[in-house]
C-alpha atoms as a PDB file:
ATOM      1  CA  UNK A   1     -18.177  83.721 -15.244  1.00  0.00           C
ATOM      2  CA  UNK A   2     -16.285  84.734 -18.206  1.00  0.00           C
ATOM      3  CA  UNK A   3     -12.975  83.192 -19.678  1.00  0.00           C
ATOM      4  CA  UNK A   4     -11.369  86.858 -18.932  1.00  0.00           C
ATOM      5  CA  UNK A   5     -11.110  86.146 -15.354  1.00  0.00           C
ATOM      6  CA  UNK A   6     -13.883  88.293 -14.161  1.00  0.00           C
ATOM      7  CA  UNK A   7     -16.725  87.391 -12.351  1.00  0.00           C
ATOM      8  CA  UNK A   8     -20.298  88.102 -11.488  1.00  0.00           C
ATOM      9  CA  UNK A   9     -20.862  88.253  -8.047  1.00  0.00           C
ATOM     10  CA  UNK A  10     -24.808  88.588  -8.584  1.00  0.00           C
ATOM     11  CA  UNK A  11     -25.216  85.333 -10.773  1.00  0.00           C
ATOM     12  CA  UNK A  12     -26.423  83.000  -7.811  1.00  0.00           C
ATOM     13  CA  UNK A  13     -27.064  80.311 -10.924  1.00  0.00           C
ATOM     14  CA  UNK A  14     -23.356  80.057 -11.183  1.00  0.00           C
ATOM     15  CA  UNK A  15     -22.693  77.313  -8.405  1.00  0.00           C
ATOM     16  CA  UNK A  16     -18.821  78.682  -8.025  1.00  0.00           C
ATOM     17  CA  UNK A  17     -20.690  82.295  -6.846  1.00  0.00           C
ATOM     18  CA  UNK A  18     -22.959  80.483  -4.847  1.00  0.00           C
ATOM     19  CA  UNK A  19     -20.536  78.700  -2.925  1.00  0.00           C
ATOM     20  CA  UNK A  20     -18.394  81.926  -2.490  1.00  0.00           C
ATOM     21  CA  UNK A  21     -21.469  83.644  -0.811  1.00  0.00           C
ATOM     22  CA  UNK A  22     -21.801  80.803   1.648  1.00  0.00           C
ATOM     23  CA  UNK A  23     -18.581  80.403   2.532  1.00  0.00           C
ATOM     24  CA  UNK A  24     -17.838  84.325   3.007  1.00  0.00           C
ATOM     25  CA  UNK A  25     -20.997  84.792   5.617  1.00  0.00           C
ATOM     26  CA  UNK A  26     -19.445  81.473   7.696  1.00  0.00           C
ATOM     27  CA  UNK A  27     -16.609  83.294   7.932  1.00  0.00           C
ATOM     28  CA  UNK A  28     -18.200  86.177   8.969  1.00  0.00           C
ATOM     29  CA  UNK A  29     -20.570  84.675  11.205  1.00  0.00           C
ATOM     30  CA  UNK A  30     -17.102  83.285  12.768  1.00  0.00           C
ATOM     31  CA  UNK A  31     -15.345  87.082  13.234  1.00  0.00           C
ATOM     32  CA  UNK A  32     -18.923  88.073  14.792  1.00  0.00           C
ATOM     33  CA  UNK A  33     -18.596  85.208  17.237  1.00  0.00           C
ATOM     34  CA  UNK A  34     -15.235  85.127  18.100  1.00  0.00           C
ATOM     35  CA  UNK A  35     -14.908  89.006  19.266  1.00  0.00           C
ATOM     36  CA  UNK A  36     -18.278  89.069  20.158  1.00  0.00           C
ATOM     37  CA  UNK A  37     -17.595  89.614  23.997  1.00  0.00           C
ATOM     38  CA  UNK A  38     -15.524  92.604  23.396  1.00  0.00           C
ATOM     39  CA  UNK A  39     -18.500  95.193  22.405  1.00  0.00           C
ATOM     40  CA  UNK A  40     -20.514  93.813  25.414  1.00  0.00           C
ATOM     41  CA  UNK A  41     -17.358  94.263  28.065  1.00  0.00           C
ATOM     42  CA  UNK A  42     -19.165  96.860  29.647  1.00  0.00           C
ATOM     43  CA  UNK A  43     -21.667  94.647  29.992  1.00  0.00           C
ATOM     44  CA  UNK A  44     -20.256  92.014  31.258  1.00  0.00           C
ATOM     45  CA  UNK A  45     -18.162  93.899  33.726  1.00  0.00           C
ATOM     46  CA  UNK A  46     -20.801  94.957  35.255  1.00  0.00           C
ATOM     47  CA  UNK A  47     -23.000  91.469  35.609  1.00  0.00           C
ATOM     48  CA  UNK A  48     -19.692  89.733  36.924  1.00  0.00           C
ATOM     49  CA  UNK A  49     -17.950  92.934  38.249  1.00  0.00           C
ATOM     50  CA  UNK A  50     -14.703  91.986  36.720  1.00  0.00           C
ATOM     51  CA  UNK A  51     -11.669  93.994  37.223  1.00  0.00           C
ATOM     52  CA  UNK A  52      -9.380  95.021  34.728  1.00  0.00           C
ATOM     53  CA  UNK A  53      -6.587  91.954  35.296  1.00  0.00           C
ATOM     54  CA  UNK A  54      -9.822  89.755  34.803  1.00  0.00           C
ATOM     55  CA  UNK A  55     -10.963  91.728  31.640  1.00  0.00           C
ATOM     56  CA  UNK A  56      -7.383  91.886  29.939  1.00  0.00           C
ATOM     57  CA  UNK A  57      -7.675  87.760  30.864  1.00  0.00           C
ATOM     58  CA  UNK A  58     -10.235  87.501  28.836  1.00  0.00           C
ATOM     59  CA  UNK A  59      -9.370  88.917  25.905  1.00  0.00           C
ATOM     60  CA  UNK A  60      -5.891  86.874  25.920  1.00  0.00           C
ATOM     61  CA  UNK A  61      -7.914  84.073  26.506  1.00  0.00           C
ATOM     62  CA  UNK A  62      -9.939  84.664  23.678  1.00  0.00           C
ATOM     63  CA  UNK A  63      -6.482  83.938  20.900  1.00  0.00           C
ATOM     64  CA  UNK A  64      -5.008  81.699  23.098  1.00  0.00           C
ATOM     65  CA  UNK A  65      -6.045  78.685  21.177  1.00  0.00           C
ATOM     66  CA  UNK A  66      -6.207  80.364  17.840  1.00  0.00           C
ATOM     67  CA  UNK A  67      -2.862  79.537  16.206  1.00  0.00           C
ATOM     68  CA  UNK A  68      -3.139  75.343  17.478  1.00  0.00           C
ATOM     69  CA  UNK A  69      -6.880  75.344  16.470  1.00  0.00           C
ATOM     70  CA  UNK A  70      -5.493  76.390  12.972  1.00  0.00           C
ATOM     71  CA  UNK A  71      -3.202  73.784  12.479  1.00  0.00           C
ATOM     72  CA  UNK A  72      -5.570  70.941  13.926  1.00  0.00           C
ATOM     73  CA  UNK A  73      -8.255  72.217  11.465  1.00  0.00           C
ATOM     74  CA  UNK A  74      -5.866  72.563   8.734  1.00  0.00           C
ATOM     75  CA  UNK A  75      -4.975  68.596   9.225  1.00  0.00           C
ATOM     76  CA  UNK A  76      -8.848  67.722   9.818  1.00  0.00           C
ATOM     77  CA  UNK A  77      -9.846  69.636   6.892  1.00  0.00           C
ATOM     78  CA  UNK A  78      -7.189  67.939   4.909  1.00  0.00           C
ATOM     79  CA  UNK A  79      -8.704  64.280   6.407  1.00  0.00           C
ATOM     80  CA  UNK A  80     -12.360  64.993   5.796  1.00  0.00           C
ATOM     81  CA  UNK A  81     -12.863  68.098   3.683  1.00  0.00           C
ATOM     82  CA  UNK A  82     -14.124  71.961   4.188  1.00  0.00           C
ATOM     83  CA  UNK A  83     -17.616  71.448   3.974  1.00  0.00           C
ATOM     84  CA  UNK A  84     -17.845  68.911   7.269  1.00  0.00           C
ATOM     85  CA  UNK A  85     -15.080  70.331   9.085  1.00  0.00           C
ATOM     86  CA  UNK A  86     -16.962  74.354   8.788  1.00  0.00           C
ATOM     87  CA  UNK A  87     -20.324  72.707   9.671  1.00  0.00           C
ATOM     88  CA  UNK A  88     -18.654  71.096  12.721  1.00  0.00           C
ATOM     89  CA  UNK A  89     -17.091  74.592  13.526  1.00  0.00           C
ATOM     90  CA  UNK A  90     -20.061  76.554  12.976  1.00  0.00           C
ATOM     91  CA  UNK A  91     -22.378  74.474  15.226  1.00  0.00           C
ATOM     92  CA  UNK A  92     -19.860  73.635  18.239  1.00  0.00           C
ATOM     93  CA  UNK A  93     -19.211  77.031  18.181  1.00  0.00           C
ATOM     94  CA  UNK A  94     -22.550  77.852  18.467  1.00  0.00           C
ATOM     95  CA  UNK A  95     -22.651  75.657  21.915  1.00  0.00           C
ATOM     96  CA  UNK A  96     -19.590  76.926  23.079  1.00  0.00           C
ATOM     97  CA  UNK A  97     -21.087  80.566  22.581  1.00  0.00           C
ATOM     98  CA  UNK A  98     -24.177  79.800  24.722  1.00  0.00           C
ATOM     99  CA  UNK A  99     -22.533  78.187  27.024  1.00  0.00           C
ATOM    100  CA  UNK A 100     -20.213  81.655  27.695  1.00  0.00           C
ATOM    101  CA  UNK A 101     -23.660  83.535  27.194  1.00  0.00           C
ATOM    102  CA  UNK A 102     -25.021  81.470  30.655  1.00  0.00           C
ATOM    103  CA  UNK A 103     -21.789  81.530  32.227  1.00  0.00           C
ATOM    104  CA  UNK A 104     -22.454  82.282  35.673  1.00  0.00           C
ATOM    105  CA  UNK A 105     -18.850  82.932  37.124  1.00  0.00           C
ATOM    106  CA  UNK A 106     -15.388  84.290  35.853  1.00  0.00           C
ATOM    107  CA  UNK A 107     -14.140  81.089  35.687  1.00  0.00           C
ATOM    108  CA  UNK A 108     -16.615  79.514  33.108  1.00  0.00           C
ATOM    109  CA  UNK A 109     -16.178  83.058  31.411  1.00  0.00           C
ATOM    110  CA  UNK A 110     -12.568  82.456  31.333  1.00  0.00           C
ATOM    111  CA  UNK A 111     -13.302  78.725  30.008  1.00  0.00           C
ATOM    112  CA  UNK A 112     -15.574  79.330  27.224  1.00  0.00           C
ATOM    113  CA  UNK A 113     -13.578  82.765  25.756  1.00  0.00           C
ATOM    114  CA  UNK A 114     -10.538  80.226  26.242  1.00  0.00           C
ATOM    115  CA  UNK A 115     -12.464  77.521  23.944  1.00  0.00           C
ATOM    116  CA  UNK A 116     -14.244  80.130  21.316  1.00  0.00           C
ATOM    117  CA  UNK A 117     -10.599  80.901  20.245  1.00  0.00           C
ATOM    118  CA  UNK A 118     -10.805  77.889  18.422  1.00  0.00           C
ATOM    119  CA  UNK A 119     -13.408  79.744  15.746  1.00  0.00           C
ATOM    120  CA  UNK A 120     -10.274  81.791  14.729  1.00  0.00           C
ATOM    121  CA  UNK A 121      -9.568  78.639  12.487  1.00  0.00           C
ATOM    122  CA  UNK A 122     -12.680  79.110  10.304  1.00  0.00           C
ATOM    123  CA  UNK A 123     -10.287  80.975   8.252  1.00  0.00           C
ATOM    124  CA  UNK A 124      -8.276  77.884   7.069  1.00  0.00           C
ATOM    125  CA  UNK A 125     -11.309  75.963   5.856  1.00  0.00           C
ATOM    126  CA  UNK A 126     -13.304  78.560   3.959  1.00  0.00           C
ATOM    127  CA  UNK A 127      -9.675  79.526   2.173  1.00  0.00           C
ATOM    128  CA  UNK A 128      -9.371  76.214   1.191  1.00  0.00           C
ATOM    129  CA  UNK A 129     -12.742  75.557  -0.291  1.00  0.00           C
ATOM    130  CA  UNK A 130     -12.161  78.858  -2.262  1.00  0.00           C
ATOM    131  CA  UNK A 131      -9.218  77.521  -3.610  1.00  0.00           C
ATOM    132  CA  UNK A 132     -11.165  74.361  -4.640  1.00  0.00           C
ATOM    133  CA  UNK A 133     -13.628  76.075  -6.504  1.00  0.00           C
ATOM    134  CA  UNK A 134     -11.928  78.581  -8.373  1.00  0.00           C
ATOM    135  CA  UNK A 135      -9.419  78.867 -11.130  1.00  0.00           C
ATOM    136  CA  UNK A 136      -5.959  80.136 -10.820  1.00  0.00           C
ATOM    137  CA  UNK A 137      -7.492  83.043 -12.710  1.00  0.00           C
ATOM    138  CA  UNK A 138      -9.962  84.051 -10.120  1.00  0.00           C
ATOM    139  CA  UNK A 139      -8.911  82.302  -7.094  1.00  0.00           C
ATOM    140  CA  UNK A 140      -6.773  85.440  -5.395  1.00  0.00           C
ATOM    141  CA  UNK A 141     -10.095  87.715  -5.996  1.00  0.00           C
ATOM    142  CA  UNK A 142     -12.450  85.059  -4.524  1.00  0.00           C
ATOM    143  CA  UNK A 143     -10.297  83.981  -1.496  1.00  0.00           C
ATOM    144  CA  UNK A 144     -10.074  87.900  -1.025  1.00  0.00           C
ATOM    145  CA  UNK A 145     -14.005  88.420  -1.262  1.00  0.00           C
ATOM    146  CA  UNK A 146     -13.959  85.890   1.333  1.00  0.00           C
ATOM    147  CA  UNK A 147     -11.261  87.192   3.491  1.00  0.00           C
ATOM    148  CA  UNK A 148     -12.877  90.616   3.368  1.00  0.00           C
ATOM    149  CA  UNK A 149     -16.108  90.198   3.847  1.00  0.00           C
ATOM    150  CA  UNK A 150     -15.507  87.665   6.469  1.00  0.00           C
ATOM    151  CA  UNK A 151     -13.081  89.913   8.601  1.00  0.00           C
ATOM    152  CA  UNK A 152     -15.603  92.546   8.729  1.00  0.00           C
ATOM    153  CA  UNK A 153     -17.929  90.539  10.973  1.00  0.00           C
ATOM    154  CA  UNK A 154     -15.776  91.358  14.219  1.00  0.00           C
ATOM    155  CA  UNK A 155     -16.964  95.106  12.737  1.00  0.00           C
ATOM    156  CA  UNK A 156     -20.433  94.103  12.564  1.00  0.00           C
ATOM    157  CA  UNK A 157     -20.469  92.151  15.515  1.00  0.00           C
ATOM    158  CA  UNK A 158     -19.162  95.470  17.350  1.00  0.00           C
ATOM    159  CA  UNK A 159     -21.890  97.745  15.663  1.00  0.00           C
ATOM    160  CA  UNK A 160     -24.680  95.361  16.404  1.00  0.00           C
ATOM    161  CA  UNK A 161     -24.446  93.459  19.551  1.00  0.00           C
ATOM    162  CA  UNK A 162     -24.536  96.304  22.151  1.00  0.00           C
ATOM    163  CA  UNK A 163     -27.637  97.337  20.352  1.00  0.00           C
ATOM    164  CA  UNK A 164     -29.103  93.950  20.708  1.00  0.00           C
ATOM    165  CA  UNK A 165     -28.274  93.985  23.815  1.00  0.00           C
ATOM    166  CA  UNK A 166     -30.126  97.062  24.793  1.00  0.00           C
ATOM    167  CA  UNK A 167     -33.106  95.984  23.009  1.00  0.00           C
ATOM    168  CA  UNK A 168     -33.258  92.903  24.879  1.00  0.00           C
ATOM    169  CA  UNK A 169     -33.046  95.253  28.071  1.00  0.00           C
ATOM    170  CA  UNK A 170     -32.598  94.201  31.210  1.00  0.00           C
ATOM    171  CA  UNK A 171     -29.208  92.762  32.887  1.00  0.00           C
ATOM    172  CA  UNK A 172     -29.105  89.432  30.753  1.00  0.00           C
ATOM    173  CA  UNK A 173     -29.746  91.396  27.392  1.00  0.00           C
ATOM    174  CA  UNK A 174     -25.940  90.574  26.592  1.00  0.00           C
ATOM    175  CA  UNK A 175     -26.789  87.366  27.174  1.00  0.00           C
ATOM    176  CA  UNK A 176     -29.906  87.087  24.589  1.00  0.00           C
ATOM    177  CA  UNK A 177     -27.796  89.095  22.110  1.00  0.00           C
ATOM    178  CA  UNK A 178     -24.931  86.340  22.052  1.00  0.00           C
ATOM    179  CA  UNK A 179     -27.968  83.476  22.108  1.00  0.00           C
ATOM    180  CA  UNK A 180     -29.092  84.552  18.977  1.00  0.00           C
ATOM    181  CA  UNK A 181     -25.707  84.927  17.065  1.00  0.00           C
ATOM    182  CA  UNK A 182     -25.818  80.942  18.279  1.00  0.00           C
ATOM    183  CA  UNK A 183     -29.174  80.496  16.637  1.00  0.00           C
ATOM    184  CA  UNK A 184     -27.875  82.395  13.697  1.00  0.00           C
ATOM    185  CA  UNK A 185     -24.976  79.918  13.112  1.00  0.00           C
ATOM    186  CA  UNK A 186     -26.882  76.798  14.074  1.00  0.00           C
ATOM    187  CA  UNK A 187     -28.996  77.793  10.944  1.00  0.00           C
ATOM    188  CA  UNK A 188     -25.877  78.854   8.642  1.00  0.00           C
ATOM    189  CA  UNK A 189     -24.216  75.376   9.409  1.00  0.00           C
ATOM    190  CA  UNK A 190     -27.108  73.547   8.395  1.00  0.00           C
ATOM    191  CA  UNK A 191     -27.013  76.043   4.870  1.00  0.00           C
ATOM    192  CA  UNK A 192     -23.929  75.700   4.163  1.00  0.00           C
ATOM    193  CA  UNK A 193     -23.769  72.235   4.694  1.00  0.00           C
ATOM    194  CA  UNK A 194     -26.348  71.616   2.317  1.00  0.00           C
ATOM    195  CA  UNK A 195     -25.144  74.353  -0.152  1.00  0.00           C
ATOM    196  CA  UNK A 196     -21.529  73.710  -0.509  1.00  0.00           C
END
């Protein structure tokens, strides 16, 4: 990085950029997690034959916990720092995403949407560790790299799950394409927590 306030997003030496690219993808991973059930609805409407008052349920349960979950993580992150409090996130999540990926009934549907609003709150931590890392000069660019690219995994999330989910085939290919967005973040929590 120069003294200018620019910055190289391709220098991976530079442990600042490093830690930016981490962070950003956790984030994302979180955005393709949390409104992952909304690109397989049709789906999943059709495996639990849900009516609409059940679907709209779902996706109110699914920001329900959202604005608590940011203040508790806000507090715990303030307690024991970003980089244990986004590894916790990033591999409960990961549970709490299989376990609505083998839900077997609206009701543990309903549960597990309820509990994966909590994810929402992975914005608090990686904006924090941003602001740790960078100076006042290139902190509002970073913590926008990471707000950007991070908010575009509910995008991503809706452009690639249906398709895993017909590639898996079959009626639990929704299923298989949420199981490996776990596997995914199992793998990213373990990275970043080694990385950041």
């Amino acid at each position: 990085m120069s003294h200018d306030g620019k910055m190289n997003l391709l220098n991976f030496a530079d442990p600042k950029i490093k830690m930016l690219h981490v962070t950003w993808f956790a984030f994302f991973l979180t955005f393709v997690v949390w409104f992952s059930h909304a690109p397989l609805l049709v789906f999943i409407k059709e495996a639990f034959d849900l009516s609409s008052a059940q679907i709209k349920a779902l996706m109110i349960l699914n920001v329900a916990l959202t604005i608590p979950a940011r203040i508790v993580i806000g507090i715990l992150v303030d307690k024991y720092g970003p980089r244990i409090i986004y590894s916790c996130l990033l591999i409960s999540s990961a549970f709490i995403c299989t376990g609505f990926a083998m839900a077997d009934s609206f009701e543990q549907l309903a549960l597990f949407r309820f509990l994966l609003g909590f994810v929402g709150a992975g914005f608090v931590i990686g904006i924090r560790l941003v602001g740790e890392w960078f100076p006042a000069k290139q902190v509002g660019i970073a913590e926008g790299i990471y707000g950007g690219w991070g908010n575009f995994g509910s995008a991503a999330g809706a452009m690639t799950l249906p398709t895993l989910a017909l590639m898996f085939g079959g009626d639990d290919g929704w299923r298989y394409a949420l199981g490996l967005t776990g596997i995914i973040r199992c793998l990213w929590c373990v990275f970043l927590y080694c990385c950041t």
